[in-house]
Protein backbone atom coordinates (compact mmCIF):
# COMPACT_ATOMS: atom_id res chain seq x y z
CA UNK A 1 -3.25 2.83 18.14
CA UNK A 2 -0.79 -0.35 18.94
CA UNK A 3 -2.86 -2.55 16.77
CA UNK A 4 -3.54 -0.18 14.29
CA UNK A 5 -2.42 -2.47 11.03
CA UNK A 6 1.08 -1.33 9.13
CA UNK A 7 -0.66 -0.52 5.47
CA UNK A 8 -2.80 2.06 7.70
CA UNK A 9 0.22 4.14 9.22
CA UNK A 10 2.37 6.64 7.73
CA UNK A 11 5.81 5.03 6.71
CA UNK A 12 8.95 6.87 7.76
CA UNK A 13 12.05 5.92 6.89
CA UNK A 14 15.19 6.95 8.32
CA UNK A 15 18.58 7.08 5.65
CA UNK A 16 21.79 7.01 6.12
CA UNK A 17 25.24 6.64 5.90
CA UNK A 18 26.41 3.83 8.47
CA UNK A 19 26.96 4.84 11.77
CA UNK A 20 25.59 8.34 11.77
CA UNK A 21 22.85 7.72 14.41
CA UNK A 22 19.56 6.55 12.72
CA UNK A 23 19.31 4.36 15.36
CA UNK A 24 20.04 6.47 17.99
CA UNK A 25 17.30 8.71 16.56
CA UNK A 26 14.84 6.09 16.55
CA UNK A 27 15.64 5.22 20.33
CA UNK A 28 15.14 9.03 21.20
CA UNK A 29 11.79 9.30 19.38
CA UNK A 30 9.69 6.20 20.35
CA UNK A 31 11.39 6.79 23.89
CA UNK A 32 12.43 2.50 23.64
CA UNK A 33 15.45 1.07 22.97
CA UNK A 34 14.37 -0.38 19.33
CA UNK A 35 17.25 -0.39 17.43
CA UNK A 36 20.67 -1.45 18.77
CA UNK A 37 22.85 0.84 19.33
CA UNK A 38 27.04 0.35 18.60
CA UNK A 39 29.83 2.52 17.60
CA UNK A 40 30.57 -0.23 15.08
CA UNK A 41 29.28 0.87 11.42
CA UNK A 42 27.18 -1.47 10.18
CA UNK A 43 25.09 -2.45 13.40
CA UNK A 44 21.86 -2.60 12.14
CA UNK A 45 21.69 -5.09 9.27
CA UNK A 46 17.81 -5.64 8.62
CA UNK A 47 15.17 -2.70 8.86
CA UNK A 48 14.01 -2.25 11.75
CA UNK A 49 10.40 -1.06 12.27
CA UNK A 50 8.60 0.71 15.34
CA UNK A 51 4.66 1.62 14.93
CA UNK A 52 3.82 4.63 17.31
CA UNK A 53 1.49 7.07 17.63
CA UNK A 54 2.03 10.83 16.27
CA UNK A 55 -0.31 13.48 17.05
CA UNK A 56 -2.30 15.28 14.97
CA UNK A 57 -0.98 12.77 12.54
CA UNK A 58 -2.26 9.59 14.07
CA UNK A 59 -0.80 5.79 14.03
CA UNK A 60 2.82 6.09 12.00
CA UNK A 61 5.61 3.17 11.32
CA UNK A 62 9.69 4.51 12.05
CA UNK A 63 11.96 2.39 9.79
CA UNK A 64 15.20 2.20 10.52
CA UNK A 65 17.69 1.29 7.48
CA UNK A 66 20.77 -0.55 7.36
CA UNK A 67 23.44 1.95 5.72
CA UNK A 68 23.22 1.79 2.59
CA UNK A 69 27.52 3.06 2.14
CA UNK A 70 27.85 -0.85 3.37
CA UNK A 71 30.20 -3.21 1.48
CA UNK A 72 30.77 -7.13 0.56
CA UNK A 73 28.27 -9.46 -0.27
CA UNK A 74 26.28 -8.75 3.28
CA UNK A 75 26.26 -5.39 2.51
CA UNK A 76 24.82 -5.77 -1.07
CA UNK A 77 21.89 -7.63 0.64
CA UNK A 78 21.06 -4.74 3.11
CA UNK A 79 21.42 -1.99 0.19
CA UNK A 80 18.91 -4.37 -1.38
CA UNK A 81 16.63 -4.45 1.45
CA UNK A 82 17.40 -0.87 2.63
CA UNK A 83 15.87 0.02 -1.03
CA UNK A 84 12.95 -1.86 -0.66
CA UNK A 85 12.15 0.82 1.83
CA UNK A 86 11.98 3.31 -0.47
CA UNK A 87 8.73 1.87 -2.29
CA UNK A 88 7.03 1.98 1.54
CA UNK A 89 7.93 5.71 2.40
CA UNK A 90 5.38 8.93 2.76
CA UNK A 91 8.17 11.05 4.50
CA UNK A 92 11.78 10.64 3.90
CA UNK A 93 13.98 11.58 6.76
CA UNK A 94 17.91 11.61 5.66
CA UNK A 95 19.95 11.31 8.96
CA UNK A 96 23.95 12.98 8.09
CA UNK A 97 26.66 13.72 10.59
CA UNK A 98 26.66 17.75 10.43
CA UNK A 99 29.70 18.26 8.61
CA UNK A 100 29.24 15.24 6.16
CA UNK A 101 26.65 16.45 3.66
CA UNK A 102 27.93 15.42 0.68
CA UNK A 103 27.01 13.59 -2.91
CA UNK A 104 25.57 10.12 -1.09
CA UNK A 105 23.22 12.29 0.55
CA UNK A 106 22.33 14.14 -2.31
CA UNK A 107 21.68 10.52 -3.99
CA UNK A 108 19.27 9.83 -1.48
CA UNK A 109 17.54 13.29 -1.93
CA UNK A 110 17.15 12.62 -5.15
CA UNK A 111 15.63 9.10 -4.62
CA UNK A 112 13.00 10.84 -2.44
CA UNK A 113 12.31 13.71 -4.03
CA UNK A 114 11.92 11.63 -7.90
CA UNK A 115 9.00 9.70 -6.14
CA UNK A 116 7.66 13.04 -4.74
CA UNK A 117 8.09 11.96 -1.23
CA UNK A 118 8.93 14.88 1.32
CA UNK A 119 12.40 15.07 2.85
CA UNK A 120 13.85 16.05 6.20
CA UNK A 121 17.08 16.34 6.86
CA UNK A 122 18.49 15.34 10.23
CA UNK A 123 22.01 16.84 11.03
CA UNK A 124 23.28 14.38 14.11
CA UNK A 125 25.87 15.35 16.41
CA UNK A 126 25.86 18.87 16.29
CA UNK A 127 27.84 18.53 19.54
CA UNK A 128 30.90 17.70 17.71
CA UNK A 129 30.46 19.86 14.26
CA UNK A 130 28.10 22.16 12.69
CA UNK A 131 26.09 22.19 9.14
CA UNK A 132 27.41 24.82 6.61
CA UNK A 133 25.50 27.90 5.87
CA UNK A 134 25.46 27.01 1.93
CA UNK A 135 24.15 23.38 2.76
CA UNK A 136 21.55 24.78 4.74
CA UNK A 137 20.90 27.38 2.02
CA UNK A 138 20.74 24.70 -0.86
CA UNK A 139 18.62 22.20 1.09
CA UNK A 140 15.84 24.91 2.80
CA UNK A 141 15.76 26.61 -1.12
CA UNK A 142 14.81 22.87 -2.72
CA UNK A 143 11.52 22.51 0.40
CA UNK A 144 13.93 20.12 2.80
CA UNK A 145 13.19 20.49 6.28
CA UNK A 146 16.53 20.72 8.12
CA UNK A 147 16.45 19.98 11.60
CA UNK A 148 19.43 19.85 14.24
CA UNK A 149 19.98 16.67 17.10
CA UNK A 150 22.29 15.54 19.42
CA UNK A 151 20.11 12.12 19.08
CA UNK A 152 22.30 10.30 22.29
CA UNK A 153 21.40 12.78 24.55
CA UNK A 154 17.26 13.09 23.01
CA UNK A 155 18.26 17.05 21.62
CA UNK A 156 16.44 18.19 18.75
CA UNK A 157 13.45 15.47 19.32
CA UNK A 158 10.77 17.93 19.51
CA UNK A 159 11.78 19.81 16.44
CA UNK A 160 12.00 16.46 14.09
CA UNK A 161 8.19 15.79 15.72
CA UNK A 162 7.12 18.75 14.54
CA UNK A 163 9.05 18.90 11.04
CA UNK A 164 7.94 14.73 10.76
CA UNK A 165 4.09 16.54 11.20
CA UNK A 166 4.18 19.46 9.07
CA UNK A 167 5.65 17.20 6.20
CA UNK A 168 2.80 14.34 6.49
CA UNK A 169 0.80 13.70 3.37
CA UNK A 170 -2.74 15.88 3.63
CA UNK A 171 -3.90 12.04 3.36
CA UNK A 172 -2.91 11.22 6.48
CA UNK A 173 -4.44 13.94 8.17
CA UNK A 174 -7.84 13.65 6.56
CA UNK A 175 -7.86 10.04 5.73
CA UNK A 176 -9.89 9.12 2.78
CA UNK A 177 -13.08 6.90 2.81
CA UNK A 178 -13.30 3.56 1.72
CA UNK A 179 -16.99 3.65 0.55
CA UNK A 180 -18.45 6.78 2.69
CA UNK A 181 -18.61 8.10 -0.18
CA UNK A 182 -20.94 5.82 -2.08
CA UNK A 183 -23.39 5.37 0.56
CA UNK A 184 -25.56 8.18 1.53
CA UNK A 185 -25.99 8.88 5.97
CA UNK A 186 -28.45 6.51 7.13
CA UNK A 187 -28.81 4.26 4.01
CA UNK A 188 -27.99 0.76 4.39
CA UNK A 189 -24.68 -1.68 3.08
CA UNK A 190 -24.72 -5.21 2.35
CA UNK A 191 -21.75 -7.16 3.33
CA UNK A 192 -21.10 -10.36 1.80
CA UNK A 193 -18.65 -12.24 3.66
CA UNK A 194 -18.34 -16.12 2.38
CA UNK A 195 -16.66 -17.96 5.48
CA UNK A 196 -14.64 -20.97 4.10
CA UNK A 197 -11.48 -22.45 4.49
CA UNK A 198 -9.36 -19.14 3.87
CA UNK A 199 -11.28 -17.01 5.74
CA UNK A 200 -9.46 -16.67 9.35
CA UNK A 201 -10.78 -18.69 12.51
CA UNK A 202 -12.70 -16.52 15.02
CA UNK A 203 -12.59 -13.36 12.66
CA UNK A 204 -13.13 -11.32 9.36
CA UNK A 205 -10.28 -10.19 7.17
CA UNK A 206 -8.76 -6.62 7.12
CA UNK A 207 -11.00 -4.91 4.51
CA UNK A 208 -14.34 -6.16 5.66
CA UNK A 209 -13.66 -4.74 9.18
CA UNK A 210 -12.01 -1.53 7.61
CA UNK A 211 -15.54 -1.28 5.64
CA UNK A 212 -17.51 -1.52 8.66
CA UNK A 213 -15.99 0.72 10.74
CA UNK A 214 -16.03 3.24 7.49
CA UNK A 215 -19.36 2.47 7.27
CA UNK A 216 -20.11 3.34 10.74
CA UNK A 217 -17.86 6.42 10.91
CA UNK A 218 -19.75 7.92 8.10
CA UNK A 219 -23.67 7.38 9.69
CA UNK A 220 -24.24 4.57 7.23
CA UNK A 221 -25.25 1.09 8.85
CA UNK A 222 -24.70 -3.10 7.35
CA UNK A 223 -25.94 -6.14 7.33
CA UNK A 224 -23.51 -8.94 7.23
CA UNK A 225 -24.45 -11.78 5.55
CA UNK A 226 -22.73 -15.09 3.86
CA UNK A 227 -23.58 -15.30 0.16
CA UNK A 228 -25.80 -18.37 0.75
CA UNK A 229 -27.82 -15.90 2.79
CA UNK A 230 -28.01 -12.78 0.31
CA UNK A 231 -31.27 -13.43 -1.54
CA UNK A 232 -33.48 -13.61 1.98
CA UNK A 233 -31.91 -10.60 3.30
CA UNK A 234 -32.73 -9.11 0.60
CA UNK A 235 -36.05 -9.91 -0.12
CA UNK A 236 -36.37 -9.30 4.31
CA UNK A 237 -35.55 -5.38 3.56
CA UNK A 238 -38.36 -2.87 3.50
CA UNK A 239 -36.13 -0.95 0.88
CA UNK A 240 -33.06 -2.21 -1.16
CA UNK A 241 -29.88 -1.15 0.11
CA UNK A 242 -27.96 1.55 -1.49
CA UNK A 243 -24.70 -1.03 -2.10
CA UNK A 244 -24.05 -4.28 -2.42
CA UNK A 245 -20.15 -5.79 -1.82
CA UNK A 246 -18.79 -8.80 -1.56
CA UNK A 247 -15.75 -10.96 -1.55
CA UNK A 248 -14.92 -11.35 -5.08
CA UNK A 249 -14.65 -14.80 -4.55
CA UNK A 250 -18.82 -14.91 -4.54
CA UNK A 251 -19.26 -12.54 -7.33
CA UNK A 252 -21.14 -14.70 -9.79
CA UNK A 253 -23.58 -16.26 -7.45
CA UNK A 254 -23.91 -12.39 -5.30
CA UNK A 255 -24.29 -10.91 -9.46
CA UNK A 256 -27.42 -13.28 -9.54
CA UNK A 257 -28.95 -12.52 -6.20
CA UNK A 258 -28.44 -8.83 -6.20
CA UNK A 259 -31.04 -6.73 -8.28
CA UNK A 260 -29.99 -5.27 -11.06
CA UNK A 261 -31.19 -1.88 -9.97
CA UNK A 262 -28.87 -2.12 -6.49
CA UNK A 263 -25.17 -0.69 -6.95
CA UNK A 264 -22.94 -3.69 -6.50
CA UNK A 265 -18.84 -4.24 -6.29
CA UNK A 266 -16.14 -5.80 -4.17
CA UNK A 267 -14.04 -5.33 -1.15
CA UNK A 268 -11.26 -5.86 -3.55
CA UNK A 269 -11.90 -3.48 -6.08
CA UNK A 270 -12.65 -0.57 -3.02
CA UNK A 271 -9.09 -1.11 -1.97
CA UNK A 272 -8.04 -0.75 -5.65
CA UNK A 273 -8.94 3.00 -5.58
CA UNK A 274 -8.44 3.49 -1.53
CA UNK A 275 -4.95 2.03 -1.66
CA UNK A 276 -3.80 2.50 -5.81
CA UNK A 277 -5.49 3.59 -8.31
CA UNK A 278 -8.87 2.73 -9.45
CA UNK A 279 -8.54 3.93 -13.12
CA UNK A 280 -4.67 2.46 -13.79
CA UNK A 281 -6.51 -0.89 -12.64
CA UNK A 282 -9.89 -0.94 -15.08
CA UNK A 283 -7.10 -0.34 -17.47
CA UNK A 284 -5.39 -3.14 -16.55
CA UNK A 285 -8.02 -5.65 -16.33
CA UNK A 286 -9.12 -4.50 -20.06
CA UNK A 287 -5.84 -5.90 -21.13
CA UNK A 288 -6.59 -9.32 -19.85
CA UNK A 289 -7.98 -9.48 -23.32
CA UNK A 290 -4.83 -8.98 -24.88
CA UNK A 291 -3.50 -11.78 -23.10
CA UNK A 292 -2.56 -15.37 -25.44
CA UNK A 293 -1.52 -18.69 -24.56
CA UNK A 294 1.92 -18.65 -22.90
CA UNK A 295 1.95 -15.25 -21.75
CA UNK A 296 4.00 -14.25 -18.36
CA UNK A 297 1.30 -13.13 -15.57
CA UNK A 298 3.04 -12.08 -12.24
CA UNK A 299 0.91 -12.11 -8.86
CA UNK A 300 1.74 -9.87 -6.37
CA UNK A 301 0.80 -10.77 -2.85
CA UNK A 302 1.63 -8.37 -0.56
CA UNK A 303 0.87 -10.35 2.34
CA UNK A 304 3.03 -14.24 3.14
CA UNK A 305 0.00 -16.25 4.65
CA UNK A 306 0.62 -20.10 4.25
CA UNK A 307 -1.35 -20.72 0.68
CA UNK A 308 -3.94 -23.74 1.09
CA UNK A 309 -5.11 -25.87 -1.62
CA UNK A 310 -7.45 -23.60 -3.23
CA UNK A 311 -5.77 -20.61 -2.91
CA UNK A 312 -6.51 -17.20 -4.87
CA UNK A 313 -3.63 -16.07 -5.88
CA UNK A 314 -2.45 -19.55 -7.23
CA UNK A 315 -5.28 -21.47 -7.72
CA UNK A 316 -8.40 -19.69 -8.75
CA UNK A 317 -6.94 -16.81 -10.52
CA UNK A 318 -4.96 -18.80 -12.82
CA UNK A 319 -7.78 -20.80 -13.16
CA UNK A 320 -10.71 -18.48 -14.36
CA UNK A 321 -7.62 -16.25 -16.27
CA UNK A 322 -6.35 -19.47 -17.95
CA UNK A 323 -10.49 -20.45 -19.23
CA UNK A 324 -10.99 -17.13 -20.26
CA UNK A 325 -8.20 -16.74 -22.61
CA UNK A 326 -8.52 -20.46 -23.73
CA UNK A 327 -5.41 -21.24 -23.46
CA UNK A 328 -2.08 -22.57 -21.06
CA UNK A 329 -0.55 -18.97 -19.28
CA UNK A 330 2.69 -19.05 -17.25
CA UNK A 331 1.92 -17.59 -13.96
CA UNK A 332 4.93 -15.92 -11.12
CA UNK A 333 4.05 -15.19 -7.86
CA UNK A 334 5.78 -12.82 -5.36
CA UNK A 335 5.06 -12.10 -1.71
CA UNK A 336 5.50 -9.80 0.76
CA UNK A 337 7.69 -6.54 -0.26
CA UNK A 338 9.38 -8.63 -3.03
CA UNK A 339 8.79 -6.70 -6.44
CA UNK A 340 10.75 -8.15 -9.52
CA UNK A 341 13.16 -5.73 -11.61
CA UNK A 342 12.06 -7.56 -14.76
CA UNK A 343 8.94 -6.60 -15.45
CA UNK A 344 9.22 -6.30 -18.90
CA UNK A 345 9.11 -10.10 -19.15
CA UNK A 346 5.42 -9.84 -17.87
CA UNK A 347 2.20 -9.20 -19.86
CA UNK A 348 0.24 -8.75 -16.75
CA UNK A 349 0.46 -8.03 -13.28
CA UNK A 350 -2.15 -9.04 -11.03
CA UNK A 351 -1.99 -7.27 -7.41
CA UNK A 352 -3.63 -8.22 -4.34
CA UNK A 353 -6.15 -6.07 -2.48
CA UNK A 354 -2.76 -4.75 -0.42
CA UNK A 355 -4.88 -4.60 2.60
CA UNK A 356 -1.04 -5.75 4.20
CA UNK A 357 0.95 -2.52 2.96
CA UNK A 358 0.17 0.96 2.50
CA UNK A 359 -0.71 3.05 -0.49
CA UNK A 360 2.86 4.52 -1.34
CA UNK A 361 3.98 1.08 -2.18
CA UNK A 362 1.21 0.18 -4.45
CA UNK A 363 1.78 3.50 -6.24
CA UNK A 364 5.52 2.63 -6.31
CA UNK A 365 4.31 -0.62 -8.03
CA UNK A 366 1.98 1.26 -10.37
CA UNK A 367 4.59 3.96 -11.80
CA UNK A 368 7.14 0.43 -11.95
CA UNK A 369 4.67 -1.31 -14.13
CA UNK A 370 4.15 2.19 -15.85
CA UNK A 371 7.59 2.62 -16.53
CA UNK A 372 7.77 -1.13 -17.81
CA UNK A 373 5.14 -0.77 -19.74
CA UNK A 374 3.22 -3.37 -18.80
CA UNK A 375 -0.68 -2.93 -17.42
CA UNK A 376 -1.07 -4.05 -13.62
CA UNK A 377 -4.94 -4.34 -11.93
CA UNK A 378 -5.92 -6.17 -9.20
CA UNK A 379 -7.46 -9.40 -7.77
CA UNK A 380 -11.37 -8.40 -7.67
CA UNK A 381 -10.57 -6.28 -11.14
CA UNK A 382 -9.39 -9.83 -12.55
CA UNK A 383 -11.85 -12.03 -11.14
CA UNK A 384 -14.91 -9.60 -12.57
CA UNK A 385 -13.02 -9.45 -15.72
CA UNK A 386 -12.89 -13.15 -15.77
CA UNK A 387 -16.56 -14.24 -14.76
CA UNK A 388 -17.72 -11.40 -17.60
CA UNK A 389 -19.49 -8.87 -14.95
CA UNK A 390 -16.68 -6.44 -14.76
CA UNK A 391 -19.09 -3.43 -16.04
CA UNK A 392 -21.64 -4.34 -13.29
CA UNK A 393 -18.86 -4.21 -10.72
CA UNK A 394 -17.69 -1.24 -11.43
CA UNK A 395 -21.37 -0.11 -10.76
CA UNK A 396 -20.61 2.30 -8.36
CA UNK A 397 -17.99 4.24 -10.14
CA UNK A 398 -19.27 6.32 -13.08
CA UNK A 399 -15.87 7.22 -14.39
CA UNK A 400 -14.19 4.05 -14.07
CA UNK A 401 -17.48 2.66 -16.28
CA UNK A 402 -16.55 5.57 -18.58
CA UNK A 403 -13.37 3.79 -19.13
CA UNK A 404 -14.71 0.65 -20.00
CA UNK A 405 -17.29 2.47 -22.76
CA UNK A 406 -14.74 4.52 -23.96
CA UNK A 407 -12.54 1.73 -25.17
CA UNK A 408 -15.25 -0.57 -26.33
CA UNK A 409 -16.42 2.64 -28.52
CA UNK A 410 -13.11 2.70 -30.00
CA UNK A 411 -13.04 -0.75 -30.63
């Protein structure tokens, strides 16, 4: 569970005024000293995250936020990064000294509850003070868990581990497949894994071990073969396989090997539906061809690896984007959890496979864009967009096809 990765965990994030014992919370529940702990307001001045393991629910990620009451110019930085949090959280937990429920609270509640994300409420210190009946009333009547600690002494523990489980997502207690679902018990997957200069020393990247272990866990078996290798493992088969996926990187020279007859997408566009949306993206990739010469196109990395000379996200991507249109575009890139405000300045935002984060940040980035009204999709999306083969990517996903026919019919 220790090395489960962060985008796979259930994000919790702990709120608060300064001072009210988020920290102390966090101590009590992993059982470590994680956060430090001061009577000073204002100790904690970066989140501060703790990955754990929480049964039935599985591998989860505590956050603890800086206060977000802070002032001065330090304090408007960790109410900015405190914020950021809020894109990352599945289960809101709003940490208040009993008697001190009051409209910054209710801000936060409303935060939480306007991105549908469930809500605890932690009264600390009930040692010193007590919650009122009517706040109790108000919170229990509007589906907020309310639970009681003295978190310095470790009272109350068992009753937030037990709200924090009954509140988890019904995703994170069934976890959905990343291709089990395409790929019949005992029929075979082709992997196509190119190993160049991006592709990590001794290992595979994130999604193509996530697919093989799906693979696995759902009776299915693989081959894993670079694309230099595809056409004689192929033609070595006593059957085809039933899918085909590869980096996107390879997607023209894998689109010639494969058979037209065998299924065939990316590891980029599976983590399009497993960690966004799958249907929001097609969208977005159709508007690629709305796109002109100096257009804004922001790329969204959600991981900060040091870029090398050919890099995806800076290089290629522009590259093939800037040939198809025919023309110069003016590409932004972000990392990490860094999001612009202005997205209204963009024509296109071009995501990453988020293997890095988890799926209530990419949906935060989806509504965003939404909201903005500008049309986000994703790197493999882009790429098969790009290269012309989009509709033979999305092979294995009749109703994201539907979308494409659907808007050629009306055009």
């Amino acid at each position: 569970m220790k090395t489960t990765p962060k985008g796979m965990r259930l994000h919790i994030g702990l709120f608060g005024r300064r001072n009210v014992g988020k920290s102390s919370l966090l101590n009590a529940m992993t059982r470590q000293t994680v956060s430090i702990v001061s009577d000073v307001a204002g100790t904690t001045t970066d989140p501060v995250e703790k990955p754990m393991e929480l049964l039935p629910v599985g591998p989860v990620l505590f956050i603890d936020t800086a206060g977000i009451d802070d002032v001065g110019a330090l304090g408007d930085l960790r109410i900015q990064r405190t914020r950021q949090i809020f894109d990352r959280t599945d289960v809101g937990v709003i940490v208040a000294q009993a008697d001190e429920w009051g409209g910054f609270e209710e801000s936060i509640l409303e935060e939480l509850v306007s991105r549908r994300v469930p809500v605890i409420a932690v009264f600390n210190k009930v040692d010193l003070a007590q919650p009122s009946a009517a706040t109790l009333e108000s919170l229990q009547a509007r589906g907020v868990l309310c639970v009681r600690t003295v978190a310095a002494r470790g009272e109350g523990v068992l009753d937030l581990r037990e709200a924090l489980i009954r509140s988890a997502p019904e995703e994170f207690i069934n976890t959905p497949s990343i291709l089990g679902d395409l790929v019949p018990p005992g029929e075979l997957v082709v992997l196509v894994v190119p190993i160049d200069l991006e592709a990590p020393k001794g290992r595979l990247i994130l999604p193509q071990v996530q697919s093989i272990r799906d693979i696995l866990d759902n009776d299915s078996y693989c081959v894993v073969v670079k694309e230099r290798e595809l056409r004689d493992a192929l033609d070595r088969l006593k059957r085809p396989p039933a899918l085909v996926v590869t980096d996107s990187q390879a997607f023209l020279k894998v689109a010639g090997d494969t058979p037209d007859d065998v299924p065939l997408t990316s590891f980029s566009i599976l983590f399009s539906r497993y960690k966004g949306d799958l249907a929001e993206f097609v969208r977005g990739a159709l508007a690629i061809d709305e796109l002109k010469p100096g257009d804004r196109v922001l790329v969204a990395e959600s991981c900060s690896h040091h870029p090398i000379g050919d890099d995806i996200g800076r290089v290629k991507i522009p590259r093939w984007l800037t040939q198809y249109i025919g023309g110069k575009l003016e590409f932004v890139q972000v990392q990490g959890h860094d999001f612009p405000p202005d997205l209204h300045t963009c024509r296109l935002v071009v995501h990453c496979g988020a293997c890095m984060t988890n799926r209530r940040e990419v949906l935060t980035r989806i509504l965003k864009c939404r909201q903005a009204g500008v049309p986000i999709t994703n790197y493999g999306m882009t790429i098969a967009k790009s290269l012309g083969i989009l509709e033979r990517a999305l092979a294995p996903f009749p109703a994201a096809r539907e979308i494409l026919r659907s808007r050629a019919t009306r055009r």
